[in-house]
C-alpha atoms as a PDB file:
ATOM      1  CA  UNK A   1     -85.077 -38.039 -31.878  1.00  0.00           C
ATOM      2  CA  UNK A   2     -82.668 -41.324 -33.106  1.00  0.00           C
ATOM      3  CA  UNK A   3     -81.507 -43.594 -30.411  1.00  0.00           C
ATOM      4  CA  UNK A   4     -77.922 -43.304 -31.666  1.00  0.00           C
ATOM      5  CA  UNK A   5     -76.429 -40.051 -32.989  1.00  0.00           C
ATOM      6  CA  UNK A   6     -73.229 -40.980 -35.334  1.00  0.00           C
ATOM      7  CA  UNK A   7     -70.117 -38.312 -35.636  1.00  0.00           C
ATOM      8  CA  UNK A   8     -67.846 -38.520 -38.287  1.00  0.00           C
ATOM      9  CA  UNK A   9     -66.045 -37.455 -41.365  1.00  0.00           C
ATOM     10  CA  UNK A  10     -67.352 -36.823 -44.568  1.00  0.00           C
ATOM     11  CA  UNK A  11     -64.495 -38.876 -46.045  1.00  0.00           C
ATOM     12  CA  UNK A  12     -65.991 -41.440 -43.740  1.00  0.00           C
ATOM     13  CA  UNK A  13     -69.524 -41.062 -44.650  1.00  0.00           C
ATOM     14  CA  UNK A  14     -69.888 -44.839 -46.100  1.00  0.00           C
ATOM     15  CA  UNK A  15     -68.897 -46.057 -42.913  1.00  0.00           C
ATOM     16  CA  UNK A  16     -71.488 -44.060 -41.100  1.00  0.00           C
ATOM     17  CA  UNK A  17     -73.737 -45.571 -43.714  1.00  0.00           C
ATOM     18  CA  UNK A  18     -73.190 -48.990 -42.722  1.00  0.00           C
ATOM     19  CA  UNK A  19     -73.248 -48.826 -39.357  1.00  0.00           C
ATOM     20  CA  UNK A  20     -76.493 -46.518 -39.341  1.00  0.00           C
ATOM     21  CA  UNK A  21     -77.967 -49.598 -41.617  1.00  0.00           C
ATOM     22  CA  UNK A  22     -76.453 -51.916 -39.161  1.00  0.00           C
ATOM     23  CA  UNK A  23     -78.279 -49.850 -36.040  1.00  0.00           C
ATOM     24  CA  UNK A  24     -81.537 -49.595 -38.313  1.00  0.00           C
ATOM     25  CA  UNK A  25     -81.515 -53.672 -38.796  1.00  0.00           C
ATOM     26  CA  UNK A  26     -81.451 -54.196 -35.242  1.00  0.00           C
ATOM     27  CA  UNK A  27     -83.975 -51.753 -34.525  1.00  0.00           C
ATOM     28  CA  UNK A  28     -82.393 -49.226 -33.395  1.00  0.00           C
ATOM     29  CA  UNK A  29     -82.829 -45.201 -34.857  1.00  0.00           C
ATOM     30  CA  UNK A  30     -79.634 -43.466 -35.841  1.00  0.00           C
ATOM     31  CA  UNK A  31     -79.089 -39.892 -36.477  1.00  0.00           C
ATOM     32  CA  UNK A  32     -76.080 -38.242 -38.316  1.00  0.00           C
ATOM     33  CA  UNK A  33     -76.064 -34.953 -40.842  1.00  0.00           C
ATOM     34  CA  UNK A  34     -78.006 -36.781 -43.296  1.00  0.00           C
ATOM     35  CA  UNK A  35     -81.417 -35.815 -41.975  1.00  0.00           C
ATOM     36  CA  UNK A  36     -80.221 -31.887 -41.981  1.00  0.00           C
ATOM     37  CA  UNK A  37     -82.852 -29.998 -44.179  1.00  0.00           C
ATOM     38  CA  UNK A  38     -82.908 -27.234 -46.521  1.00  0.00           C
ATOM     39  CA  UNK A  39     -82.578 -23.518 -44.179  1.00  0.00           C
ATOM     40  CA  UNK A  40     -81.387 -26.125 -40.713  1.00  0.00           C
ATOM     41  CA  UNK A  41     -78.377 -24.271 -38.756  1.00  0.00           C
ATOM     42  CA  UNK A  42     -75.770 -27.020 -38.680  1.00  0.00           C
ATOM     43  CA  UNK A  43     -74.139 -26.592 -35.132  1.00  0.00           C
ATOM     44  CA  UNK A  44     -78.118 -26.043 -33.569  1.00  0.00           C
ATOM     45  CA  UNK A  45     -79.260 -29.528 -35.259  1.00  0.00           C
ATOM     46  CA  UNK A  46     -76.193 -31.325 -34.410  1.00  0.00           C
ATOM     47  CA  UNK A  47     -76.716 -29.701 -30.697  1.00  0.00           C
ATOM     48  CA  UNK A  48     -80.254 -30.841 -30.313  1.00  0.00           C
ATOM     49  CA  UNK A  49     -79.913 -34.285 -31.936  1.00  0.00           C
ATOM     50  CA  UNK A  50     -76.471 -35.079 -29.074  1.00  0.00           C
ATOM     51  CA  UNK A  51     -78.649 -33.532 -26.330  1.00  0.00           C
ATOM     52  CA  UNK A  52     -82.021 -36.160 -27.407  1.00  0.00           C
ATOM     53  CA  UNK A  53     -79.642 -38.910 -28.100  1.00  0.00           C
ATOM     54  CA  UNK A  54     -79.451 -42.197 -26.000  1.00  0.00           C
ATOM     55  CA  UNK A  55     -76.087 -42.867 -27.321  1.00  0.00           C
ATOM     56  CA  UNK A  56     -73.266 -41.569 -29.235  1.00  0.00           C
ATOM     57  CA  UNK A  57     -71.345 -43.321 -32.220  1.00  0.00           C
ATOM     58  CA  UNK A  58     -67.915 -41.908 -32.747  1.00  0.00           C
ATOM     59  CA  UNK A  59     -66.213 -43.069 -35.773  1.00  0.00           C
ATOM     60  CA  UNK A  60     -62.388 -42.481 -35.431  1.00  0.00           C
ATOM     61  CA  UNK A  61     -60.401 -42.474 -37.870  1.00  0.00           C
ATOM     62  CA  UNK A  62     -57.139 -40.586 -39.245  1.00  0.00           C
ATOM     63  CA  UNK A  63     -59.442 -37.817 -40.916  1.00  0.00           C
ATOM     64  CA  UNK A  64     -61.898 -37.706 -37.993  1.00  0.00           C
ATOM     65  CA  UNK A  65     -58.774 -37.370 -35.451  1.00  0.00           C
ATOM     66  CA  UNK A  66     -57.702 -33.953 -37.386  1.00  0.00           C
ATOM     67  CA  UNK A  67     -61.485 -32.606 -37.881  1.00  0.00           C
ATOM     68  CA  UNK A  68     -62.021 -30.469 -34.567  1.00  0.00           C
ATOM     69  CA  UNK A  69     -65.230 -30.426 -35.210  1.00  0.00           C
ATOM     70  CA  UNK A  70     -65.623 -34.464 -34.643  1.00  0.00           C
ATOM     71  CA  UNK A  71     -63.201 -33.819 -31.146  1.00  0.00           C
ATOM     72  CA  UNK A  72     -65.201 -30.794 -30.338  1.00  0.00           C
END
């Protein structure tokens, strides 16, 4: 369970880099589809890792504003 569950973009994944660094540095545990494993369901990992979350990171942007899946 990560304190901080980031949505994004993949064309905005170094963002969500930095600011999971950024989150780590201060001590905080961030989540995003990097810690998805081999055989994980997408849609049931991202579900379980919003519902656990403290806090949720949306990174807007022009390509995260057309993904549905980031409004969804």
């Amino acid at each position: 369970m990560a304190a901080v569950f980031i949505s994004y973009k993949k064309e905005d994944r170094a963002w969500a880099a930095k600011l999971g660094a950024a989150l780590s540095a201060a001590g905080y545990t961030a989540s995003w589809d990097t810690r998805l494993a081999a055989g994980d369901t997408w849609n049931e990992t991202v579900c379980t890792e919003l519902r656990t979350a403290k806090c949720v990171a949306v990174l807007w942007s022009k390509a995260s504003w057309a993904s549905r899946w980031v409004q969804a």
